[in-house]
N, C-alpha and C. Protein backbone atom coordinates (compact mmCIF):
# COMPACT_ATOMS: atom_id res chain seq x y z
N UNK A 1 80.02 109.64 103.05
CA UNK A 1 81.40 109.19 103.18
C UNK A 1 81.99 109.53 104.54
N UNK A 2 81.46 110.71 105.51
CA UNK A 2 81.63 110.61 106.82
C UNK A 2 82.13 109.94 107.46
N UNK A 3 81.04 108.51 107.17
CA UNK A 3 81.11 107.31 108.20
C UNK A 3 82.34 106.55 108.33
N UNK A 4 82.95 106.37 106.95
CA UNK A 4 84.52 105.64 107.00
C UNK A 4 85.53 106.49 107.71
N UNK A 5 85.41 107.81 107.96
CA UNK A 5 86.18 108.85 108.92
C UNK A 5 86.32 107.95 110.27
N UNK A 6 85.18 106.93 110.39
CA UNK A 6 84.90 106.52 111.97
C UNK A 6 85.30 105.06 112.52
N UNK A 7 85.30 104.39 110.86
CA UNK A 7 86.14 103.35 110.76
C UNK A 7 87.57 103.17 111.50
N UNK A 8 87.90 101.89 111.27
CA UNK A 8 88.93 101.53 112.26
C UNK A 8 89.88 99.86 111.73
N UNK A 9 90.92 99.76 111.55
CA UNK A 9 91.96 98.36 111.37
C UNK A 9 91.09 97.38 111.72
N UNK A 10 90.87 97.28 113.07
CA UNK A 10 90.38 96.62 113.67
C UNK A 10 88.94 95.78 113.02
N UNK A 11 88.26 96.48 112.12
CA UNK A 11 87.30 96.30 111.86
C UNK A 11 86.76 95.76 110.68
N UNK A 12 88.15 96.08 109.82
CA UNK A 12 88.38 95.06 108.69
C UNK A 12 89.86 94.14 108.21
N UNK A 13 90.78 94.47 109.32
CA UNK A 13 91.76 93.21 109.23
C UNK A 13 91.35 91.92 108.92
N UNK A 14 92.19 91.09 108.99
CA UNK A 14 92.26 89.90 108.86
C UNK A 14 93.20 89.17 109.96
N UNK A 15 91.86 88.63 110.78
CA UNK A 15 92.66 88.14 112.32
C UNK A 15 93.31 86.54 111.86
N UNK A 16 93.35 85.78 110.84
CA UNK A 16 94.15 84.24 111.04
C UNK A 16 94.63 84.76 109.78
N UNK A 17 95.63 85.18 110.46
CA UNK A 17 96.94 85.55 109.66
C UNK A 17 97.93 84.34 109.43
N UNK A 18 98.51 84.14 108.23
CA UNK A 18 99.19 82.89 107.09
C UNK A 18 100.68 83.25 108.02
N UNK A 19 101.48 82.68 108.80
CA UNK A 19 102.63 83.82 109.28
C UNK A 19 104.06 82.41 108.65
N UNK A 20 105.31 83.05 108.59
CA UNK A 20 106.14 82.29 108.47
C UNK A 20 107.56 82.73 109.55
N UNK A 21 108.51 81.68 109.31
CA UNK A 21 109.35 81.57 110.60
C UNK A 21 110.70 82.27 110.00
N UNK A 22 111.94 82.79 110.75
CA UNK A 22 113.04 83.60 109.82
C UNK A 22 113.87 82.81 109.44
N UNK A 23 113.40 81.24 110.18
CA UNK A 23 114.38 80.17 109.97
C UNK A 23 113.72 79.54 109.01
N UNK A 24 112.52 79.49 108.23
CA UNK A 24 112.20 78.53 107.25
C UNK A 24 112.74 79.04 105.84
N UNK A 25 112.61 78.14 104.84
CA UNK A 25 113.62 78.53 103.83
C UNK A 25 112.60 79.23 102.82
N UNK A 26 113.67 80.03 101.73
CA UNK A 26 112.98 81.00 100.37
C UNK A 26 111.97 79.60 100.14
N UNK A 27 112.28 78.74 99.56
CA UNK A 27 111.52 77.37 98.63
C UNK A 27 110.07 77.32 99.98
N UNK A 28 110.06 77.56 101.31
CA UNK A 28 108.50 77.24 102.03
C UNK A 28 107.75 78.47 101.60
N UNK A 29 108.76 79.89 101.43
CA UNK A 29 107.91 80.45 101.85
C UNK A 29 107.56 81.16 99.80
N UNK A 30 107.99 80.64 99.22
CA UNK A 30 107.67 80.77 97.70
C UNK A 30 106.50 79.50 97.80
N UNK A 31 106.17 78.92 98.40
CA UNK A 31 105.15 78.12 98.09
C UNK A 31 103.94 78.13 98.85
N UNK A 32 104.04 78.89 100.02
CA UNK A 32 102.81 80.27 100.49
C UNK A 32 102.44 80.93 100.09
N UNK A 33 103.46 81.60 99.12
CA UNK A 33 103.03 82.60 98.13
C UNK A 33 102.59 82.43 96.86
N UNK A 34 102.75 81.22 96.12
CA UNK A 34 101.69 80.64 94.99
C UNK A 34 100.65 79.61 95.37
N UNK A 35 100.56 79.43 97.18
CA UNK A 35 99.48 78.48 97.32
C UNK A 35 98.44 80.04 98.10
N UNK A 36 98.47 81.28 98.25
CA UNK A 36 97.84 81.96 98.61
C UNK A 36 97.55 83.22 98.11
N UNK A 37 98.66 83.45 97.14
CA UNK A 37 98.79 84.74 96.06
C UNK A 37 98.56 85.58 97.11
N UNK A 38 99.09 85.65 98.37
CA UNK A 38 99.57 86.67 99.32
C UNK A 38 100.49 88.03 99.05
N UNK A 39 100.21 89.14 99.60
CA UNK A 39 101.30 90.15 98.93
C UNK A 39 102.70 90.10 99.74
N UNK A 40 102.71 89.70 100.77
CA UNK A 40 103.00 90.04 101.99
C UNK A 40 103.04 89.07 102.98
N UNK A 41 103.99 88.28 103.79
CA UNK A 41 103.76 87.18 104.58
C UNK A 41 104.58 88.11 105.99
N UNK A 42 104.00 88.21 106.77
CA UNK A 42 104.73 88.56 108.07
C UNK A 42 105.77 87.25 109.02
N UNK A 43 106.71 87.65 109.43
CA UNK A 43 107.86 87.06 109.73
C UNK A 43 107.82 86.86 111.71
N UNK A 44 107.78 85.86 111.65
CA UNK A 44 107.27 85.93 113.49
C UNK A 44 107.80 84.70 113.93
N UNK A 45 108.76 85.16 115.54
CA UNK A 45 109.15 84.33 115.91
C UNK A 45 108.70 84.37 117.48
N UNK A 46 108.23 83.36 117.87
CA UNK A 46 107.52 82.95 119.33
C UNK A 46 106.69 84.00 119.52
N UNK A 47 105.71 84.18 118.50
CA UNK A 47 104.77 85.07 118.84
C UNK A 47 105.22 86.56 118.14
N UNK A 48 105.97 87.13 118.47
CA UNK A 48 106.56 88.24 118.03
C UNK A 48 106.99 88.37 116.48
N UNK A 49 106.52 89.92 115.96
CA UNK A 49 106.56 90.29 114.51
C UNK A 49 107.85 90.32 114.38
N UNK A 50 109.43 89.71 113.59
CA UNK A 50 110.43 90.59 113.74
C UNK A 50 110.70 90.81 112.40
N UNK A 51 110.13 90.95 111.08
CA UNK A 51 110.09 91.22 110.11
C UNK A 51 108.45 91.03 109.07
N UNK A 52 109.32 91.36 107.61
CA UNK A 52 107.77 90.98 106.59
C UNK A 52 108.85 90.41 105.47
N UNK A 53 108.04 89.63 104.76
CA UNK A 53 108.64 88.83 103.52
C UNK A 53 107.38 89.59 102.26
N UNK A 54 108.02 89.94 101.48
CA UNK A 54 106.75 90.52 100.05
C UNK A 54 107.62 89.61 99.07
N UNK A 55 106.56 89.54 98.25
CA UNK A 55 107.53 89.09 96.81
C UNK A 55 108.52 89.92 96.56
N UNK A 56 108.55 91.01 96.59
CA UNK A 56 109.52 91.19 95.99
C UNK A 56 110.71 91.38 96.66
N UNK A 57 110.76 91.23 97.87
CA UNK A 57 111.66 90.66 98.66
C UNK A 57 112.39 89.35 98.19
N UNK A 58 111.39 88.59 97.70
CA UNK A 58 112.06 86.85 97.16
C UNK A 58 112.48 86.70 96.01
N UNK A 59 111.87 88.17 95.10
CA UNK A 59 112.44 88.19 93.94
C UNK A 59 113.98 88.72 93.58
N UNK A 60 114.33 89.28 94.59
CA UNK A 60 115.73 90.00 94.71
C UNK A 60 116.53 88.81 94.79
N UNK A 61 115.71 88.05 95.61
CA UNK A 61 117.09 86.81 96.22
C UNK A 61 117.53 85.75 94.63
N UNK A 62 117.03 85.97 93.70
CA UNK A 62 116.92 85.56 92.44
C UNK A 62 117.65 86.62 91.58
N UNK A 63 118.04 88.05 91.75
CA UNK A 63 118.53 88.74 90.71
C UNK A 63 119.99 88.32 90.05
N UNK A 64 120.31 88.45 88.80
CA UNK A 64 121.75 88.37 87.91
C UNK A 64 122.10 89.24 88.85
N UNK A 65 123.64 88.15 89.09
CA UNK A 65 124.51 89.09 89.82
C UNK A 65 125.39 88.37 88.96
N UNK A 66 126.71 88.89 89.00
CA UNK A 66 128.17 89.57 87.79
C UNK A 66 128.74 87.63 88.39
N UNK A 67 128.86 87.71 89.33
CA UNK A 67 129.44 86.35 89.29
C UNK A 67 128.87 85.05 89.02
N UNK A 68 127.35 84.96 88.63
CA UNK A 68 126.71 83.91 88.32
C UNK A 68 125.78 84.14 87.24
N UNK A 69 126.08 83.62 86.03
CA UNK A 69 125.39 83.84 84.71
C UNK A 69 124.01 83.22 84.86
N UNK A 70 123.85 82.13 85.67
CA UNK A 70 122.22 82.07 86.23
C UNK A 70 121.91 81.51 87.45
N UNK A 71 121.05 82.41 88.31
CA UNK A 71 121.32 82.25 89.41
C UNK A 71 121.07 80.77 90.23
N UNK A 72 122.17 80.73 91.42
CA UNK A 72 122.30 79.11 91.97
C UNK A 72 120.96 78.67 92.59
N UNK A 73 119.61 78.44 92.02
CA UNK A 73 118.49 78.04 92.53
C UNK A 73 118.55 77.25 93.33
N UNK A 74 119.28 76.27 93.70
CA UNK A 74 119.31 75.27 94.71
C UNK A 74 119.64 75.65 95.47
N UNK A 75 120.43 76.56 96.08
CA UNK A 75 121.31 77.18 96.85
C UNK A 75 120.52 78.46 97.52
N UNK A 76 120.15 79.12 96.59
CA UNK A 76 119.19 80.17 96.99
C UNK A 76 117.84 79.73 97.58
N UNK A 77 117.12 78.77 97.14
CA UNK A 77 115.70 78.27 97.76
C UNK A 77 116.25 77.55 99.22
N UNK A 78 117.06 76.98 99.81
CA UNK A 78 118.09 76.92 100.71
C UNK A 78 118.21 77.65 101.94
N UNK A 79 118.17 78.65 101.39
CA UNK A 79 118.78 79.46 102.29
C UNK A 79 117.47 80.35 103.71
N UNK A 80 117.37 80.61 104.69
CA UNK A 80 116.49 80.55 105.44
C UNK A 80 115.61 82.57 105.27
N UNK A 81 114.68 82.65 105.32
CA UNK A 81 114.09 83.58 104.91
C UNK A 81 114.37 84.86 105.56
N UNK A 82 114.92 84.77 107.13
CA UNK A 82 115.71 86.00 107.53
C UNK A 82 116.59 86.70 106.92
N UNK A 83 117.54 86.19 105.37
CA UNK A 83 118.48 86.31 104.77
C UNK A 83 117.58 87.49 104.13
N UNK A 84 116.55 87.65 103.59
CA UNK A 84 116.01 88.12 102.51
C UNK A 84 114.97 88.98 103.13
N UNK A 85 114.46 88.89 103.96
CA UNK A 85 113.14 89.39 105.09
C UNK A 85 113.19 90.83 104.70
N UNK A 86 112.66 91.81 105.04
CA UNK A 86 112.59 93.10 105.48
C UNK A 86 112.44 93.21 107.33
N UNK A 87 113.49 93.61 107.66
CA UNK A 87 113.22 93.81 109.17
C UNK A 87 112.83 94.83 109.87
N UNK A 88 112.12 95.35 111.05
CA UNK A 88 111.96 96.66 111.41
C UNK A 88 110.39 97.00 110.37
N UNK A 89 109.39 96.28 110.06
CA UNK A 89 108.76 96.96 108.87
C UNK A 89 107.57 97.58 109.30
N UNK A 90 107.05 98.44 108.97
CA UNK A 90 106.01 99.70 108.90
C UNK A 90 104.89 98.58 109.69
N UNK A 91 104.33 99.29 110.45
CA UNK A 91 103.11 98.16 111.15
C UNK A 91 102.29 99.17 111.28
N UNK A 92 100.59 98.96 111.66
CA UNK A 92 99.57 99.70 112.67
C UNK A 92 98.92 99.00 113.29
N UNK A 93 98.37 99.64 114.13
CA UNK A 93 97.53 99.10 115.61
C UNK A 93 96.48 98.75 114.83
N UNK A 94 95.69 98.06 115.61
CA UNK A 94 94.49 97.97 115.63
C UNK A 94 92.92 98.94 115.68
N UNK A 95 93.60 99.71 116.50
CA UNK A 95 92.66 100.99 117.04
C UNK A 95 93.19 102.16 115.49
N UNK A 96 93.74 102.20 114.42
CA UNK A 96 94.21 103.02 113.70
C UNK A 96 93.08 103.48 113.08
N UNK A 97 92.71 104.49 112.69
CA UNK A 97 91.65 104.89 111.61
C UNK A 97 92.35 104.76 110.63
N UNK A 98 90.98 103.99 109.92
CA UNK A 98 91.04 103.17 108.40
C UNK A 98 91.64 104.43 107.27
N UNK A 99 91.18 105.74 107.55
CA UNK A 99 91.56 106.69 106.65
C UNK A 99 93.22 107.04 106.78
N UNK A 100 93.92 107.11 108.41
CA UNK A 100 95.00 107.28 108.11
C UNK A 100 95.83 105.62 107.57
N UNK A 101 95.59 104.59 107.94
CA UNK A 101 96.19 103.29 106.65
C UNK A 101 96.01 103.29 105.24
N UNK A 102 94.97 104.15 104.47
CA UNK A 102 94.71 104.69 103.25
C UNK A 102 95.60 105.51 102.97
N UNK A 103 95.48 106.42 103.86
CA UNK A 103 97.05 107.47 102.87
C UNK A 103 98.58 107.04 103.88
N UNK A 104 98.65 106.23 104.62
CA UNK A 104 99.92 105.13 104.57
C UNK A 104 100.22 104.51 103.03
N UNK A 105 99.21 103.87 102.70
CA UNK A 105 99.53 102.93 101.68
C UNK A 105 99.32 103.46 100.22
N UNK A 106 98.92 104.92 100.39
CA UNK A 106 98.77 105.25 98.80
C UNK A 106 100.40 106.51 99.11
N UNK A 107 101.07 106.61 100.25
CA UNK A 107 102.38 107.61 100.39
C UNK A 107 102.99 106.47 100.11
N UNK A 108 102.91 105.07 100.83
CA UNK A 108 104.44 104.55 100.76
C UNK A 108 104.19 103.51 99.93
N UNK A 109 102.92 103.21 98.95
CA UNK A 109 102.35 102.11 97.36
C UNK A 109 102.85 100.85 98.42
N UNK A 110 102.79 100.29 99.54
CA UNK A 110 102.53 99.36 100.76
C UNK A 110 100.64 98.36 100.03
N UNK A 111 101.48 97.41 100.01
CA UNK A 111 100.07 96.59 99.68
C UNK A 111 99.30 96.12 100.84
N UNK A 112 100.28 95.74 102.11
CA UNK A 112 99.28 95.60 103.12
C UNK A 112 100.40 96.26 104.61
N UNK A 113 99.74 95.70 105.66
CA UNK A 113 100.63 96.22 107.34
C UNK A 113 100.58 95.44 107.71
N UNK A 114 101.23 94.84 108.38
CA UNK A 114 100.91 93.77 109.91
C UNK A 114 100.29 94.26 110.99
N UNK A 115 99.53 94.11 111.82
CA UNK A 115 98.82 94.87 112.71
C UNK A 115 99.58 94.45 113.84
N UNK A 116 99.76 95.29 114.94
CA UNK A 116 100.49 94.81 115.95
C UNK A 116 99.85 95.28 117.01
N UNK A 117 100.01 94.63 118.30
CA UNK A 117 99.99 95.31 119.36
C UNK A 117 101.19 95.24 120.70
N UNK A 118 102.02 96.44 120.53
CA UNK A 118 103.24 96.22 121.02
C UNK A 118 103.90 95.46 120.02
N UNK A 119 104.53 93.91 120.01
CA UNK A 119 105.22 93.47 119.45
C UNK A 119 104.65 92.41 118.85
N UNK A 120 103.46 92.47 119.06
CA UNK A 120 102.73 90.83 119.26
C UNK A 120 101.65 90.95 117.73
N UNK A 121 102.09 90.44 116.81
CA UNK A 121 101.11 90.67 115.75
C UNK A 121 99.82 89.92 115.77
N UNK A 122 98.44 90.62 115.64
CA UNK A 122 97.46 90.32 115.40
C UNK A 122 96.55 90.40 114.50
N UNK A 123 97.23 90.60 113.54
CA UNK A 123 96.14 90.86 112.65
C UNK A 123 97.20 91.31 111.35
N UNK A 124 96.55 91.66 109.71
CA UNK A 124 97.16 92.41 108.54
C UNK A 124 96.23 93.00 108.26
N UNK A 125 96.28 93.98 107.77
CA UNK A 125 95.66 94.98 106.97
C UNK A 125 95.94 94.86 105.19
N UNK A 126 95.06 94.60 104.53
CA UNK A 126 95.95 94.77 103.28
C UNK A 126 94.85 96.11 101.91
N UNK A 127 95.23 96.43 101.05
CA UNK A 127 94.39 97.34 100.36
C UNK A 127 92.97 97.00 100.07
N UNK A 128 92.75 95.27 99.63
CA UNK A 128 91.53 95.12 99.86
C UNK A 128 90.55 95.10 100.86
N UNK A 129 91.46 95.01 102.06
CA UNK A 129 90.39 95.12 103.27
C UNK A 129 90.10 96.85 103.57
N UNK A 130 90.48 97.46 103.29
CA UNK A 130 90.60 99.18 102.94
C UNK A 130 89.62 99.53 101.76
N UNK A 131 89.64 98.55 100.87
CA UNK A 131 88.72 98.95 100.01
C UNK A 131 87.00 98.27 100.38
N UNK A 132 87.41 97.40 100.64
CA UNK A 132 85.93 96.66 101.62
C UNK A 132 85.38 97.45 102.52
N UNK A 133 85.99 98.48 103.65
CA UNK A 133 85.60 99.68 104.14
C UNK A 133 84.95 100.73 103.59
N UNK A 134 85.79 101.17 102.09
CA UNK A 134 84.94 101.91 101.67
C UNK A 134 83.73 101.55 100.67
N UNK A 135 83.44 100.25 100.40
CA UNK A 135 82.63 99.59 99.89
C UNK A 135 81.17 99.60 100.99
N UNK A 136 81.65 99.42 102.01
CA UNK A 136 80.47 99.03 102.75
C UNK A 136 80.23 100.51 103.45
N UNK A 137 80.75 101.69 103.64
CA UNK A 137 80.24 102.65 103.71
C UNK A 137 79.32 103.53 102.55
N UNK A 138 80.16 102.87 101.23
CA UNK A 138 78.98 103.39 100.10
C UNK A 138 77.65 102.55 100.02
N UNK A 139 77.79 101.73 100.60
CA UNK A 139 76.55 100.29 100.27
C UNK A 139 75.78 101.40 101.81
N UNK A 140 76.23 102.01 102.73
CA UNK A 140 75.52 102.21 103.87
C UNK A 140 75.66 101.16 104.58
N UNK A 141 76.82 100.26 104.89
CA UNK A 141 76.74 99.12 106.07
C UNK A 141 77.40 99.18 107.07
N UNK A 142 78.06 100.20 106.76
CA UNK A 142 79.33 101.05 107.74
C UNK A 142 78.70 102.16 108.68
């Protein structure tokens, strides 16, 4: 088990990353997310990361609230995905060892990262590609 100590982001990300815009609406980006069962869609404008969208980010934009006995779906799918985004969100490099993104995501229960470099996202990390690391160090391919 050594060998995953030596591991690295880089090495099991996922470089063609699914990305969406802060101006496209809840209704595009709810339909990324049942055409990809994605955890996580990163938010990027001209290149640059400036947020992340998770479900359950899109599920909030749907909660009972006191003034609407069910919520205005037309209105809400509408509305552009910066409204709802997470901004500022937890990222790692590329160069990160795979062991410290493991206890990232088992401290903060984070299903995946955006990988960045500087500002410029290249890549996600998500738990299965973490677990594919330690898969292929038990197989010995690591």
């Amino acid at each position: 088990m050594h060998r995953f100590l030596e591991l690295h982001v880089e090495d099991f990300m996922t470089r063609s990353v699914v990305t969406i815009s802060p101006a496209a609406t809840i209704a595009e980006a709810q339909r990324l997310f049942v055409e990809h069962d994605f955890n996580c869609l990163p938010v990027v404008r001209d290149g640059k990361l400036v947020g992340v969208l998770t479900k359950l980010d899109l599920l909030k934009a749907f909660r009972f609230r006191m003034t609407h006995v069910v919520p205005p779906y037309a209105s809400i799918v509408a509305e552009p995905v910066r409204t709802v985004m997470t901004e500022d969100p937890a990222t790692v490099r590329p160069d990160a060892p795979l062991t410290r993104v493991l206890e990232k995501m088992v401290n903060t229960r984070f299903r995946s990262f955006p990988v960045v470099l500087g500002d410029e996202l290249v890549g996600i990390i998500s738990r299965e590609d973490v677990m594919r690391g330690l898969l292929s160090v038990a197989r010995g391919e690591a």
